[in-house]
Protein backbone atom coordinates (compact mmCIF):
# COMPACT_ATOMS: atom_id res chain seq x y z
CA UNK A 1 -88.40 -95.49 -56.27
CA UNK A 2 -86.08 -97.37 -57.92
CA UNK A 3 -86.95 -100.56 -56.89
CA UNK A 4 -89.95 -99.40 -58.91
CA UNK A 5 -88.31 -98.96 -61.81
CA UNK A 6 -86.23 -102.56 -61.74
CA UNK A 7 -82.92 -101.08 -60.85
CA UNK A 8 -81.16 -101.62 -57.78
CA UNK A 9 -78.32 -99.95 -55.65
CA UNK A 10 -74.50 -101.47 -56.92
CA UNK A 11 -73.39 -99.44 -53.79
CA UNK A 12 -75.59 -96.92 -51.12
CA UNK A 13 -74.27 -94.72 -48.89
CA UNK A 14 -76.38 -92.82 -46.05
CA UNK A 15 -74.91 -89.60 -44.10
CA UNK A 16 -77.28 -88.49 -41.34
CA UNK A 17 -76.82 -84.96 -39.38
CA UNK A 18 -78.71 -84.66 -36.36
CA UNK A 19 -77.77 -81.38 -34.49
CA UNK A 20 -76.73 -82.36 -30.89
CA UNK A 21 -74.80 -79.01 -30.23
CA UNK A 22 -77.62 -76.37 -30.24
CA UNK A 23 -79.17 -75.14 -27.11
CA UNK A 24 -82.56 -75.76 -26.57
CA UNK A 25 -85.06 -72.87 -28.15
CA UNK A 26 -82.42 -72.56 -31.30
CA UNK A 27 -84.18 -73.41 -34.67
CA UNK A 28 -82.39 -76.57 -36.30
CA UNK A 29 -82.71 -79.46 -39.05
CA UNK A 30 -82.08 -82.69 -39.37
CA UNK A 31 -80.59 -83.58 -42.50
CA UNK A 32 -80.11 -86.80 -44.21
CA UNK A 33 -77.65 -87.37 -47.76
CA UNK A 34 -78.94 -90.93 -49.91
CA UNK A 35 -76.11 -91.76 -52.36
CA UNK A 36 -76.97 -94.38 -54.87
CA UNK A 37 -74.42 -95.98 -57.58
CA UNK A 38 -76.95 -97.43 -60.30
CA UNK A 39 -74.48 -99.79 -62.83
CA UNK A 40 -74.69 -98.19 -66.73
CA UNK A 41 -75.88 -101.45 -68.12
CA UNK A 42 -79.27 -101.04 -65.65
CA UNK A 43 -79.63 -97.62 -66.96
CA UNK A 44 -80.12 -99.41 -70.83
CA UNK A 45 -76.67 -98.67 -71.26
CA UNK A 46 -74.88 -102.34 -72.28
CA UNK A 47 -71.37 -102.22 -72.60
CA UNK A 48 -70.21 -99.60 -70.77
CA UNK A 49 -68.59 -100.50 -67.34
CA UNK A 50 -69.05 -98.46 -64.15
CA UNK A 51 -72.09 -97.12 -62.38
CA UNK A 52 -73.86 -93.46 -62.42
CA UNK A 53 -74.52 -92.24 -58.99
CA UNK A 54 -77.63 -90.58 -57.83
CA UNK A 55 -78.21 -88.72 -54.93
CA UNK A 56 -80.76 -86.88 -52.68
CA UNK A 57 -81.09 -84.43 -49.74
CA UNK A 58 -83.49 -84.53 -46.81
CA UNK A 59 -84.38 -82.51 -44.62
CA UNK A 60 -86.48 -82.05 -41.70
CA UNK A 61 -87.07 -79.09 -39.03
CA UNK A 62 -86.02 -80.05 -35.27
CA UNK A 63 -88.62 -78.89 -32.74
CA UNK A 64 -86.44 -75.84 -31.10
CA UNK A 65 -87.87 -76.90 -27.39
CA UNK A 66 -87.31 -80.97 -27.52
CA UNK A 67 -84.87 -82.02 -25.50
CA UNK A 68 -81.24 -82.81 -27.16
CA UNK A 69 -78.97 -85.53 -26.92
């Protein structure tokens, strides 16, 4: 998406949490954190120094009977 828009990443950061501790037949989510520092000048912003981070949550349902590391 913002590749889209002509601005790139200065740093990303993923976080992935797969549950591997609950028994099989116990409702769970996969969940994924995308952290994004976007510089100030790339955001029309000349002159000021640093970045702006963005971020977004995922997350996805686990099928309760599939097997578990």
């Amino acid at each position: 998406m913002l590749d889209q828009q002509g601005l790139a990443c200065d740093e990303l950061r993923v976080a992935v949490d797969i549950p591997a501790a609950s028994p099989i037949g116990t409702p769970a989510a996969a969940r994924a954190v995308v952290t994004c520092a976007v510089r100030w000048f790339d955001l029309g912003l000349p002159g000021l120094p640093g970045t702006h981070e963005l971020s977004a949550e995922f997350s996805s349902p686990v099928d309760s009977y599939r097997e578990r590391p």
